[in-house]
N, C-alpha and C. Protein backbone atom coordinates (compact mmCIF):
# COMPACT_ATOMS: atom_id res chain seq x y z
N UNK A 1 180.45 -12.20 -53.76
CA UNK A 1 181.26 -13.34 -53.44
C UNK A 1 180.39 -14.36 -52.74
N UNK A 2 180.49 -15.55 -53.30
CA UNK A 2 179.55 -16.36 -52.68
C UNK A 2 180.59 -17.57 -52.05
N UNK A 3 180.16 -17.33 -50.30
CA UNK A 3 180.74 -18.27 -49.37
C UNK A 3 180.00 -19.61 -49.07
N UNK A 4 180.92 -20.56 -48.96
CA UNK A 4 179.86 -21.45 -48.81
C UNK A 4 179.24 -21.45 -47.13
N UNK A 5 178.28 -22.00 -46.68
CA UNK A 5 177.78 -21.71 -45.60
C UNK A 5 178.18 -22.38 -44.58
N UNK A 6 178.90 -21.56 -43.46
CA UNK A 6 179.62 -23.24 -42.98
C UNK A 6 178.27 -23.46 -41.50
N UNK A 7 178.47 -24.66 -41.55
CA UNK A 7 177.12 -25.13 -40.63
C UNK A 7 177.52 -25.02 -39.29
N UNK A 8 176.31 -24.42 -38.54
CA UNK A 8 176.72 -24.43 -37.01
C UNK A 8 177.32 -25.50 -36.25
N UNK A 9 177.96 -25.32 -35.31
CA UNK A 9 178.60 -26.00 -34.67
C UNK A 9 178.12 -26.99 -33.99
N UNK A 10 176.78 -26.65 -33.66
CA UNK A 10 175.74 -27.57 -33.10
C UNK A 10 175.05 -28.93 -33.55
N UNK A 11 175.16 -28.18 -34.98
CA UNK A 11 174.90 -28.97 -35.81
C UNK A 11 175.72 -30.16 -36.45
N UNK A 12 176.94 -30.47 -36.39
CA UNK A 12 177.94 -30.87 -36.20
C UNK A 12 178.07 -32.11 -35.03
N UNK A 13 177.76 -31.56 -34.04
CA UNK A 13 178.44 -32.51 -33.09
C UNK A 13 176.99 -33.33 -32.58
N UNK A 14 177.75 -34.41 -32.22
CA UNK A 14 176.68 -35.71 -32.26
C UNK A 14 175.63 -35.61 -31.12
N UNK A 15 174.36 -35.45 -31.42
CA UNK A 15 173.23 -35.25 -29.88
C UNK A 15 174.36 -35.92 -28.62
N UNK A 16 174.14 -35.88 -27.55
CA UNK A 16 174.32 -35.68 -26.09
C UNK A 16 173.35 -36.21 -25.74
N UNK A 17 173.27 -38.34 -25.03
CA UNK A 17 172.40 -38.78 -24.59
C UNK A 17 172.66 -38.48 -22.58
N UNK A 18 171.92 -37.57 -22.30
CA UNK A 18 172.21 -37.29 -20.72
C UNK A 18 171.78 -38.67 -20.25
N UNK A 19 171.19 -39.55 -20.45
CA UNK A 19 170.63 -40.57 -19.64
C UNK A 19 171.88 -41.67 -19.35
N UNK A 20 172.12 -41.59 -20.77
CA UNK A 20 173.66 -42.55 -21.17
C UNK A 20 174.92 -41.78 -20.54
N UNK A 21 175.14 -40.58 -20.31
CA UNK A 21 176.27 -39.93 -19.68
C UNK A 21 175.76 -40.42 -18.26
N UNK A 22 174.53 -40.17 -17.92
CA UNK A 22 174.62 -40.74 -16.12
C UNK A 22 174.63 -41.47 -15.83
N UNK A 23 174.41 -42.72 -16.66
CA UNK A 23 174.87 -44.34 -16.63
C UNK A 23 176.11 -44.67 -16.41
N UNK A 24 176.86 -43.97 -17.41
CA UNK A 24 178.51 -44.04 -17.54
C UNK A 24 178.94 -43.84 -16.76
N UNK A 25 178.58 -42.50 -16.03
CA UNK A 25 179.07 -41.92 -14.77
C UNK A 25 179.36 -43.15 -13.26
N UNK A 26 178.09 -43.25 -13.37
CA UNK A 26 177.50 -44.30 -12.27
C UNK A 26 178.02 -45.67 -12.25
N UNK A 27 178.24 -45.87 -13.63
CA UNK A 27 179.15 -47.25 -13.72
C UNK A 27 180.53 -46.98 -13.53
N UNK A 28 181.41 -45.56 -13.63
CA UNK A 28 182.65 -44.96 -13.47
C UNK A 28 182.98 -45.15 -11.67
N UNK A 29 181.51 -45.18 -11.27
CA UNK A 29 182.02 -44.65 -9.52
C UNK A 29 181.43 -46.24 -9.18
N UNK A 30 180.97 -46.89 -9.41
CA UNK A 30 180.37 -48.44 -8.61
C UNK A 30 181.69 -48.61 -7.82
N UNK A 31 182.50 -49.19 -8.54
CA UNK A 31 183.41 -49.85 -7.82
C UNK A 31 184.44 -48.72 -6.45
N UNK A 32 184.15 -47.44 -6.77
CA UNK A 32 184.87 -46.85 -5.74
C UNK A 32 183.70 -46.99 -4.86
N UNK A 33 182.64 -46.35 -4.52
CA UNK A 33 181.40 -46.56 -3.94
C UNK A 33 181.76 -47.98 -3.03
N UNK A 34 181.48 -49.39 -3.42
CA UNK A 34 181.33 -50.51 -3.27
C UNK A 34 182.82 -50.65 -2.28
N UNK A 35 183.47 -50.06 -2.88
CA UNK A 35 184.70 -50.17 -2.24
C UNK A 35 185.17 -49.24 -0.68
N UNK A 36 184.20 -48.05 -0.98
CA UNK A 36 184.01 -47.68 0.37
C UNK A 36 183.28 -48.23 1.32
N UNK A 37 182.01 -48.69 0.90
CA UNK A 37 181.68 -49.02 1.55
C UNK A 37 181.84 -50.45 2.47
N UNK A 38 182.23 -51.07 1.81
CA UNK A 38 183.29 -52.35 2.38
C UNK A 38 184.65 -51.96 3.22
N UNK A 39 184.77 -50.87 3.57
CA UNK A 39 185.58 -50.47 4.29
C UNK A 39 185.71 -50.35 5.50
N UNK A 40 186.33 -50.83 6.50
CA UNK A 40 186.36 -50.90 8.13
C UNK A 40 185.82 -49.30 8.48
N UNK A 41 186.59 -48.17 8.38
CA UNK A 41 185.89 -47.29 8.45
C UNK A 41 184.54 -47.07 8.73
N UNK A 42 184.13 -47.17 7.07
CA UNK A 42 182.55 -46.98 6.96
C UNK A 42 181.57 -48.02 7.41
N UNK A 43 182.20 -49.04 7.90
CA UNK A 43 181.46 -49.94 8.43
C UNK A 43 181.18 -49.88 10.10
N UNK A 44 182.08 -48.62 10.34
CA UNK A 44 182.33 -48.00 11.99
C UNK A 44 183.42 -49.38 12.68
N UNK A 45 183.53 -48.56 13.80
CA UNK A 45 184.36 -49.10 14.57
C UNK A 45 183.89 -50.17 15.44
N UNK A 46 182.85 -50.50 15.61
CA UNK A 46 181.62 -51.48 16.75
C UNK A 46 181.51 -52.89 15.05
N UNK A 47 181.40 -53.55 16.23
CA UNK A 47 181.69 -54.92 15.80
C UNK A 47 180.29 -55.10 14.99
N UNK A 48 180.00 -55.33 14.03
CA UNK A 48 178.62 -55.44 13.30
C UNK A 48 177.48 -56.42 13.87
N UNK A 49 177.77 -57.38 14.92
CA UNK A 49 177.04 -58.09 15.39
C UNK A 49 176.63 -57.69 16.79
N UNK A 50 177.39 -56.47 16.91
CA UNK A 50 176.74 -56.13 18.08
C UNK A 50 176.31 -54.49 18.11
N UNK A 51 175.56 -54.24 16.95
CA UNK A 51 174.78 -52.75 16.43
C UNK A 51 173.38 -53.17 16.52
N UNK A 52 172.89 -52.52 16.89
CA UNK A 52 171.43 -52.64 16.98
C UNK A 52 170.74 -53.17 15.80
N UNK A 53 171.62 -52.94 14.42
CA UNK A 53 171.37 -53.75 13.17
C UNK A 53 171.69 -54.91 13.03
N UNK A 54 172.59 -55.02 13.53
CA UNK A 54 172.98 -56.33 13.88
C UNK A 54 172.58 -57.13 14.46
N UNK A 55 172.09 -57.01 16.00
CA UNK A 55 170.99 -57.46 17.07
C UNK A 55 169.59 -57.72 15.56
N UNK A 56 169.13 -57.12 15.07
CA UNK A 56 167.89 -57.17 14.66
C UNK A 56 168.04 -58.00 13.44
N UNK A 57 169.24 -58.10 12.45
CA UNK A 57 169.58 -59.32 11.47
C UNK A 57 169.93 -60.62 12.19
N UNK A 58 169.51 -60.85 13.29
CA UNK A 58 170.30 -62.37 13.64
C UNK A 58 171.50 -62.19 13.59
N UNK A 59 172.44 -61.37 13.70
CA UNK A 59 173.72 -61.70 13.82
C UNK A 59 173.90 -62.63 13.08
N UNK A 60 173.54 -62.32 11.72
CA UNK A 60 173.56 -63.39 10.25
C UNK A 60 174.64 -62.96 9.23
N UNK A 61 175.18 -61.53 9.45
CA UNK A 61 175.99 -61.09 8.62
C UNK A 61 177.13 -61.38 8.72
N UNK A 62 177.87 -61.46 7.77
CA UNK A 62 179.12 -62.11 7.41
C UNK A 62 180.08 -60.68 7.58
N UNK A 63 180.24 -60.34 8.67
CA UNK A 63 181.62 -59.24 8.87
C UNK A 63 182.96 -59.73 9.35
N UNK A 64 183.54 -60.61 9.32
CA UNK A 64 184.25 -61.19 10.18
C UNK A 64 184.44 -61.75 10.94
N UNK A 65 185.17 -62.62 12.23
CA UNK A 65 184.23 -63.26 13.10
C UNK A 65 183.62 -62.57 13.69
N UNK A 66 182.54 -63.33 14.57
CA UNK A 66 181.63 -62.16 15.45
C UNK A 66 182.55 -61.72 16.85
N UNK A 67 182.00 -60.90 17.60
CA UNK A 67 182.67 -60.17 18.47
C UNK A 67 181.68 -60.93 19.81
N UNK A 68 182.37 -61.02 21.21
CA UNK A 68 181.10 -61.79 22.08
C UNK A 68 180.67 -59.87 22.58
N UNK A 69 179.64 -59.50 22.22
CA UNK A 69 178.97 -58.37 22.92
C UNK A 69 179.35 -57.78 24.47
N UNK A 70 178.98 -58.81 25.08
CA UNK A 70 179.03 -58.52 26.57
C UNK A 70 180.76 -57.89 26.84
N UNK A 71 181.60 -58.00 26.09
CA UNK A 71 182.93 -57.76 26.62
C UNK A 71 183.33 -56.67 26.14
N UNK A 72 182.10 -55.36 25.58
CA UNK A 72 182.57 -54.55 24.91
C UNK A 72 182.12 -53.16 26.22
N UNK A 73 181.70 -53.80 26.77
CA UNK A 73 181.09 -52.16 27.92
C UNK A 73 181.51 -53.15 29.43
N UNK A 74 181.42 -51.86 30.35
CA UNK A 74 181.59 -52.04 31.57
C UNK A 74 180.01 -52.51 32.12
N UNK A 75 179.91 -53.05 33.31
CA UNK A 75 178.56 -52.92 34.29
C UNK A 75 178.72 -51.29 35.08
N UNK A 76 176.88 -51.40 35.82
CA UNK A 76 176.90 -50.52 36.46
C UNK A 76 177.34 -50.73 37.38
N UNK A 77 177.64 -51.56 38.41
CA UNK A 77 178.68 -52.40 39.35
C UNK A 77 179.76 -51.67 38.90
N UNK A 78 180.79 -51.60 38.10
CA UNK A 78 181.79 -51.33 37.95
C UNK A 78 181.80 -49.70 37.91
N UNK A 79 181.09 -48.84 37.34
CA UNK A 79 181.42 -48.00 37.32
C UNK A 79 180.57 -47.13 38.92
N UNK A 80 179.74 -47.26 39.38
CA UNK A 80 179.33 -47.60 40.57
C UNK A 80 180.54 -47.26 41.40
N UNK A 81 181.53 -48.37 41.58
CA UNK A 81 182.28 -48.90 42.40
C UNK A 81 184.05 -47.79 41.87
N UNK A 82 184.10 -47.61 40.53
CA UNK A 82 184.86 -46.84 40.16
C UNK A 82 184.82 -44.99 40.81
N UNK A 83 183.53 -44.57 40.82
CA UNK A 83 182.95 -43.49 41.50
C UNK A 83 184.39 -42.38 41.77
N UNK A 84 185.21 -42.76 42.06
CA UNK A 84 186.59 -41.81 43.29
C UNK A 84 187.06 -42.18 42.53
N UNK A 85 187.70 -42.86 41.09
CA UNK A 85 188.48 -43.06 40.46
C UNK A 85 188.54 -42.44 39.12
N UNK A 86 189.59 -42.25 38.39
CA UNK A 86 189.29 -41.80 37.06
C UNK A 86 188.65 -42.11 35.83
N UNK A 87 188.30 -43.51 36.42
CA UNK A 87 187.23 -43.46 35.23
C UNK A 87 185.99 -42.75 34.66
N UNK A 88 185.41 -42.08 35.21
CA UNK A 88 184.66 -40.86 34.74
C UNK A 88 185.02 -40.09 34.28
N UNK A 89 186.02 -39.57 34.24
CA UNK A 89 186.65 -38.11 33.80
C UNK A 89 186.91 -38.46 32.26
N UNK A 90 186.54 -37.13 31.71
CA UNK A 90 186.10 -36.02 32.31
C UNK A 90 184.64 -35.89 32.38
N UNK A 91 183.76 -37.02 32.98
CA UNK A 91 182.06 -36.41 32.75
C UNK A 91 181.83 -36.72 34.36
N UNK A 92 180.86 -36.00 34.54
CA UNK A 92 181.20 -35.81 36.06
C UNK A 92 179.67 -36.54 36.58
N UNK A 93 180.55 -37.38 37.66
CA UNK A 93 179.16 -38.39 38.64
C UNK A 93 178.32 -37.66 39.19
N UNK A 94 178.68 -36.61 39.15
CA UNK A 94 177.56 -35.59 40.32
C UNK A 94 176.68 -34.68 39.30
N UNK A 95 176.50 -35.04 37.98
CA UNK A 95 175.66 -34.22 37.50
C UNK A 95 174.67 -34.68 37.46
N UNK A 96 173.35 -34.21 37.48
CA UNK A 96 172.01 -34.44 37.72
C UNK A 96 171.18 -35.51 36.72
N UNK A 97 170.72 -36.54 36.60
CA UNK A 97 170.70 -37.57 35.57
C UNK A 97 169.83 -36.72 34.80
N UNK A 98 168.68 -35.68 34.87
CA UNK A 98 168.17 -35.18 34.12
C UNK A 98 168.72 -34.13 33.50
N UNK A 99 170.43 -33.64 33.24
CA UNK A 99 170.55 -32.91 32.60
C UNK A 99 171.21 -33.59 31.54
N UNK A 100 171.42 -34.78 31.61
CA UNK A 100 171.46 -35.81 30.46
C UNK A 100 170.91 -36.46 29.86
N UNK A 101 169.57 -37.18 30.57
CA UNK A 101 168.61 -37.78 30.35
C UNK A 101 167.16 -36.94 30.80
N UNK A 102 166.35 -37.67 30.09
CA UNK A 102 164.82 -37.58 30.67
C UNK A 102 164.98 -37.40 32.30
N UNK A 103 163.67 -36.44 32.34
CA UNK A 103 163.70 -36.09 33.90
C UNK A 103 163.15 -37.50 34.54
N UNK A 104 163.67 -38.52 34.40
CA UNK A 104 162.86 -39.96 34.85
C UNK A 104 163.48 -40.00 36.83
N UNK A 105 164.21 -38.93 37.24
CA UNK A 105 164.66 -39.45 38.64
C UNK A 105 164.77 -38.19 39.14
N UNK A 106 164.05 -37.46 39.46
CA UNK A 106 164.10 -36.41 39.60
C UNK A 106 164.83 -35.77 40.89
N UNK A 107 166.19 -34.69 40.49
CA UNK A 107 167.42 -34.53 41.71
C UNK A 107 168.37 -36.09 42.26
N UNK A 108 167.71 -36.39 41.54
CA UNK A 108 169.12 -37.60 41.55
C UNK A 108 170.55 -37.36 40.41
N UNK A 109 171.55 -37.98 40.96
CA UNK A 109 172.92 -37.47 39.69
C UNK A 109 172.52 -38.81 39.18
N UNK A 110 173.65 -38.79 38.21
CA UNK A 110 173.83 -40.36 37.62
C UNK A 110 174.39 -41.24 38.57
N UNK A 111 175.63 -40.55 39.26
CA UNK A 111 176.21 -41.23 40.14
C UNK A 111 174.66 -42.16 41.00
N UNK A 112 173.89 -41.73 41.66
CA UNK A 112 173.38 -42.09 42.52
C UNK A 112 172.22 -43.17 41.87
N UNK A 113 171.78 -42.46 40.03
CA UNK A 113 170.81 -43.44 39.51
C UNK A 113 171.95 -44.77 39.47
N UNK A 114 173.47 -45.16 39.28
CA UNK A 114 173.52 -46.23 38.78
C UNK A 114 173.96 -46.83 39.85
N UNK A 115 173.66 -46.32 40.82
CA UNK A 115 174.18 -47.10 42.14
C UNK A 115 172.83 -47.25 42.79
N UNK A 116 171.71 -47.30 42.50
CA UNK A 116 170.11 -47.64 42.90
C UNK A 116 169.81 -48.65 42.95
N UNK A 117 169.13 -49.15 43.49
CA UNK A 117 168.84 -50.62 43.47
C UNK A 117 167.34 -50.31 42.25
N UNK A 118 166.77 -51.78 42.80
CA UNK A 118 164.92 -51.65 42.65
C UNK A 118 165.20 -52.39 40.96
N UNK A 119 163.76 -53.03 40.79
CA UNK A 119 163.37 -53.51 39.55
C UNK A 119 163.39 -52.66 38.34
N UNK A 120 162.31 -53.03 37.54
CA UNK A 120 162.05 -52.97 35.47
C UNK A 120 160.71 -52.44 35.97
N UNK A 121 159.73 -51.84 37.08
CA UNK A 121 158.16 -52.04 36.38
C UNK A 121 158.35 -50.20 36.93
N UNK A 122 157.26 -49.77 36.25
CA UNK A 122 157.02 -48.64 36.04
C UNK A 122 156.59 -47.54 37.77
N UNK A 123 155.78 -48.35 38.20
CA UNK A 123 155.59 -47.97 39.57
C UNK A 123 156.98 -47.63 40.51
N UNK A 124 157.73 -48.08 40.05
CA UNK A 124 159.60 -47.85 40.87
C UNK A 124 160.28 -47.00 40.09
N UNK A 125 159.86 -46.79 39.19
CA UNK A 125 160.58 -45.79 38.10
C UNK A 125 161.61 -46.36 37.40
N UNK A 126 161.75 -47.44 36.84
CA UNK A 126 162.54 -48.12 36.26
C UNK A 126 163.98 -47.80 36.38
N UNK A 127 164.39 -48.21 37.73
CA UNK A 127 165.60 -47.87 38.13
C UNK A 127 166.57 -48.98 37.07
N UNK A 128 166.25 -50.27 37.23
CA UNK A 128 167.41 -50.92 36.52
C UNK A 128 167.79 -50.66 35.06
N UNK A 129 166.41 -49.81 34.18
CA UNK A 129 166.60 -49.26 33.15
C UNK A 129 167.86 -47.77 33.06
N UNK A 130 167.43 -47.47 34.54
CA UNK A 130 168.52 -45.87 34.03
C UNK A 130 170.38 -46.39 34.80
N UNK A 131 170.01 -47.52 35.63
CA UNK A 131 171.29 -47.79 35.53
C UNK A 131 172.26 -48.30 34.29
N UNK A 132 171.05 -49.41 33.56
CA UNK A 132 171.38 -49.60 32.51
C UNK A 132 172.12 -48.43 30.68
N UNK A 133 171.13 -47.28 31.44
CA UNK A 133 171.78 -46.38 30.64
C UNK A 133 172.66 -45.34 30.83
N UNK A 134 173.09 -45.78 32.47
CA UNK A 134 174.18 -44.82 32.89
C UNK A 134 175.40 -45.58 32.32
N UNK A 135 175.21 -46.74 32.37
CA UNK A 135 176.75 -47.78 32.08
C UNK A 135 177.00 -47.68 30.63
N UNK A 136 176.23 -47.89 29.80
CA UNK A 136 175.73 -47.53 28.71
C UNK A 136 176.22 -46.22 28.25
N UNK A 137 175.38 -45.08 28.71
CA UNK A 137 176.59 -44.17 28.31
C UNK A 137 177.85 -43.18 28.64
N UNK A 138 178.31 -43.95 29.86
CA UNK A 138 179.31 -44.37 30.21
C UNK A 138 180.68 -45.26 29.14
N UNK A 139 180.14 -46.66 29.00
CA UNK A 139 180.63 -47.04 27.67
C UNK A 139 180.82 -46.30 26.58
N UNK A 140 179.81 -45.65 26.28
CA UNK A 140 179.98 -44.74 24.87
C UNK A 140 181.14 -44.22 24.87
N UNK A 141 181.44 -43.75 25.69
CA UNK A 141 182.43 -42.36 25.87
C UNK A 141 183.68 -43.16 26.36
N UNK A 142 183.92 -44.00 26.96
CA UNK A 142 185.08 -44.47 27.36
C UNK A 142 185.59 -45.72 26.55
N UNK A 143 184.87 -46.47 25.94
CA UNK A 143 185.05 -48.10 25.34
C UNK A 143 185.45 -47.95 23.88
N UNK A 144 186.53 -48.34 23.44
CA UNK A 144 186.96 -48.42 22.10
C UNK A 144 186.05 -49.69 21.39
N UNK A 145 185.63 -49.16 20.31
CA UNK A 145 184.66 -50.09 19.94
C UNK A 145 183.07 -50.23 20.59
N UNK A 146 182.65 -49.82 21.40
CA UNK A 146 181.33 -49.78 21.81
C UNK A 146 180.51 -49.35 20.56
N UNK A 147 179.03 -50.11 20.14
CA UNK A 147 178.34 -50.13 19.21
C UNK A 147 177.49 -48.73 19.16
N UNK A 148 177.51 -47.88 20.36
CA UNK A 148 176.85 -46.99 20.28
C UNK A 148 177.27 -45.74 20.54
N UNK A 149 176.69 -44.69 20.46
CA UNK A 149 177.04 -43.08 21.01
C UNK A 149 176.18 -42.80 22.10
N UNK A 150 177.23 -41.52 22.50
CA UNK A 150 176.26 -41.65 23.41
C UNK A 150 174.94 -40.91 23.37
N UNK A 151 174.87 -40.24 22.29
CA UNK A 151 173.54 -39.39 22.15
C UNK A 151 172.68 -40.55 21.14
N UNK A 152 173.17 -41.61 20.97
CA UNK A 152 171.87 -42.72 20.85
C UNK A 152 171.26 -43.69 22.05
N UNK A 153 172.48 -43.28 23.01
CA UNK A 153 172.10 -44.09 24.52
C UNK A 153 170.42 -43.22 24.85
N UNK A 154 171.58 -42.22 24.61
CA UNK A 154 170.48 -40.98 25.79
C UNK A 154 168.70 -40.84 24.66
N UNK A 155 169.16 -41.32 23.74
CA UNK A 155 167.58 -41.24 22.78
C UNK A 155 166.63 -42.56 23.46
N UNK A 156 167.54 -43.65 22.70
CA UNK A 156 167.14 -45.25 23.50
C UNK A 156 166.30 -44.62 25.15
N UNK A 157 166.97 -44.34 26.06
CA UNK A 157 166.25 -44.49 26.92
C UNK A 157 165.26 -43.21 27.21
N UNK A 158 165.21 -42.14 26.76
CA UNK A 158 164.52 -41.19 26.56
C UNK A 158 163.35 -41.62 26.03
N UNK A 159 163.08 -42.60 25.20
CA UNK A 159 161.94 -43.15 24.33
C UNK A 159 160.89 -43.58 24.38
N UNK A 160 162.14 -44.80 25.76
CA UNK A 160 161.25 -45.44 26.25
C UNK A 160 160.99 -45.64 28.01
N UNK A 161 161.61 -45.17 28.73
CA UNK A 161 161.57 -44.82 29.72
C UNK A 161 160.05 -44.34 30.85
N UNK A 162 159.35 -43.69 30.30
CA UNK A 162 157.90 -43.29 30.47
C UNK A 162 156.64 -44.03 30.29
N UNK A 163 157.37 -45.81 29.01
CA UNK A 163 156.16 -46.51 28.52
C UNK A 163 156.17 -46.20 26.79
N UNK A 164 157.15 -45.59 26.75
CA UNK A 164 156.82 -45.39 25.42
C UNK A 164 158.07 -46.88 24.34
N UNK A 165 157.87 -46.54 23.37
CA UNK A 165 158.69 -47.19 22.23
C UNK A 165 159.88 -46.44 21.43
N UNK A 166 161.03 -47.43 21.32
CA UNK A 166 162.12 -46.46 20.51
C UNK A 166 161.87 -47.13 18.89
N UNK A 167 161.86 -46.21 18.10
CA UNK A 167 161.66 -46.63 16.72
C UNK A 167 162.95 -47.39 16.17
N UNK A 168 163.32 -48.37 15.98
CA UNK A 168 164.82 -48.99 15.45
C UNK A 168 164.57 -48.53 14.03
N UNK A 169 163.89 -49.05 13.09
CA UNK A 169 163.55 -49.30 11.97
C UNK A 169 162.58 -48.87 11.32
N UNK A 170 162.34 -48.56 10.23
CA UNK A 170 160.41 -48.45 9.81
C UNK A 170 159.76 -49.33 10.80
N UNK A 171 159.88 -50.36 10.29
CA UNK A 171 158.86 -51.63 11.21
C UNK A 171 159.16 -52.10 12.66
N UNK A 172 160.25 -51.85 13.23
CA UNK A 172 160.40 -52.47 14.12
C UNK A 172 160.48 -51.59 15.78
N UNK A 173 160.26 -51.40 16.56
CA UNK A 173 159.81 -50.76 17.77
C UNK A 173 160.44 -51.55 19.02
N UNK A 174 160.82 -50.67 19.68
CA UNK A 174 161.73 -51.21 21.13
C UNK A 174 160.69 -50.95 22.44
N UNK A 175 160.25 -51.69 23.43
CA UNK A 175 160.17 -51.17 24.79
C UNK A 175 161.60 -50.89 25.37
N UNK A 176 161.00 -51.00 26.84
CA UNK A 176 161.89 -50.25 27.85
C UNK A 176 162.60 -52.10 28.16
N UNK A 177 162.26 -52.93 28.06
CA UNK A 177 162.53 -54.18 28.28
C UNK A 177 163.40 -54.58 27.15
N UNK A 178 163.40 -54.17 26.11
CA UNK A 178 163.80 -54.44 25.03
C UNK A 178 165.22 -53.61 25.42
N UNK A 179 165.17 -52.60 24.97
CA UNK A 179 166.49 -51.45 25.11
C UNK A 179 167.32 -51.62 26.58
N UNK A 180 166.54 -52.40 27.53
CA UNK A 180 167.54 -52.91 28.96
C UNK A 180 168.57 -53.96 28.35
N UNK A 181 167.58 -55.15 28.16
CA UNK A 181 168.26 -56.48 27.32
C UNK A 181 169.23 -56.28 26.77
N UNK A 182 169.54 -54.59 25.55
CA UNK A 182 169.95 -54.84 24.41
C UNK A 182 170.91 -54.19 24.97
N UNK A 183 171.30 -53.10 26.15
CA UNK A 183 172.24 -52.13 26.97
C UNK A 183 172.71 -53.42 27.43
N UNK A 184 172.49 -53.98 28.27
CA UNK A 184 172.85 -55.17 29.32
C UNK A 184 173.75 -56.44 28.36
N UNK A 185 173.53 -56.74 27.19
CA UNK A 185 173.83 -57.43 26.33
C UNK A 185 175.26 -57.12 26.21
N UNK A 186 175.36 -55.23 25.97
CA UNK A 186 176.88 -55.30 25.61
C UNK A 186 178.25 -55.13 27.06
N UNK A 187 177.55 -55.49 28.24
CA UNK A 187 177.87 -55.97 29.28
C UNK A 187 178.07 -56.85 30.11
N UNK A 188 177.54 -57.24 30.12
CA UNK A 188 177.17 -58.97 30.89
C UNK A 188 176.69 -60.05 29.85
N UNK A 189 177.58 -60.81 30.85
CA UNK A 189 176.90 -61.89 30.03
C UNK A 189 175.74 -62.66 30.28
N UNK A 190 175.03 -63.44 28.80
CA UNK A 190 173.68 -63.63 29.36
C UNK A 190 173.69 -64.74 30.44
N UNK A 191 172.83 -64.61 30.81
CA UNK A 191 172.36 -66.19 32.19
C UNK A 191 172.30 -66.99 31.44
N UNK A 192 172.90 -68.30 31.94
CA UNK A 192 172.96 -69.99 31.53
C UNK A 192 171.28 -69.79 31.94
């Protein structure tokens, strides 16, 4: 009995361009993609002109209006002066600034670094820097909308604190002068 031969199945169905299926694909998801990412969400909760990306684009980007920085964190004055009040809680003034930060004050709490006086130069131990990052991350934790966390506070001044540089970018590099400015920025306002 002679059957005719029926041809594989493989043979049959039309090649499978994978390059062209991952095109398709990719053109299937653009617009959800694009669409997330334009999303308040994913764009975080901190005002885009006042993210350290933001600071470093000119505050050129088109997110909405801009936000004024300084009105998004407390001073160290304020929380200083808050000390007996609940605004700390639950992180406690009496813990040792080096079990949060760099050993830059050594047996001092935070409480006591952001209530320090003294300058920016290295010989004083850059007190106005660690007040700056007590308020700082302080803010983190208490401020709706604050541009930062607080385990990017505690990097920021970890970085640079000693003389060293915080990396923002491939190219771009922070001092300890730089990362005060840019803490202090989302606090105060600048000097006329």
């Amino acid at each position: 009995m002679n059957t005719p031969i029926e041809p594989n199945s493989q043979d049959t169905l039309p090649q499978i361009d994978e390059q062209r299926r991952r095109l398709a694909k990719g053109g299937l998801a653009a617009p959800i993609v694009l669409g997330t990412l334009l999303s308040r969400p994913v764009l975080g909760a901190a005002p885009y002109n006042c993210t350290v990306s933001g600071k470093l684009s000119g505050n050129t980007s088109s997110h909405g209006a801009p936000v004024i920085c300084y009105t998004l964190g407390k001073s160290p004055g304020y929380w200083g002066n808050q000390a007996g009040t609940h605004p700390w809680t639950p992180l406690n003034k009496n813990a040792l600034f080096n079990a949060v930060f760099a050993d830059a004050y050594p047996g001092m709490t935070l409480l006591q670094v952001i209530q320090s006086g003294g300058g920016m130069t290295p010989t004083d131990n850059y007190p106005a820097l660690g007040r700056a990052a007590v308020a700082s991350w302080l803010n983190a934790y208490h401020m709706t909308n604050f541009p930062l966390t607080q385990p990017q506070v505690i990097a920021m001044f970890n970085a640079v604190y000693g003389g060293g540089s915080y990396q923002v970018n491939g190219t771009t590099f922070w001092d300890a002068d730089d990362v005060m400015a840019y803490f202090q920025g989302l606090y105060q306002p600048p000097s006329a």
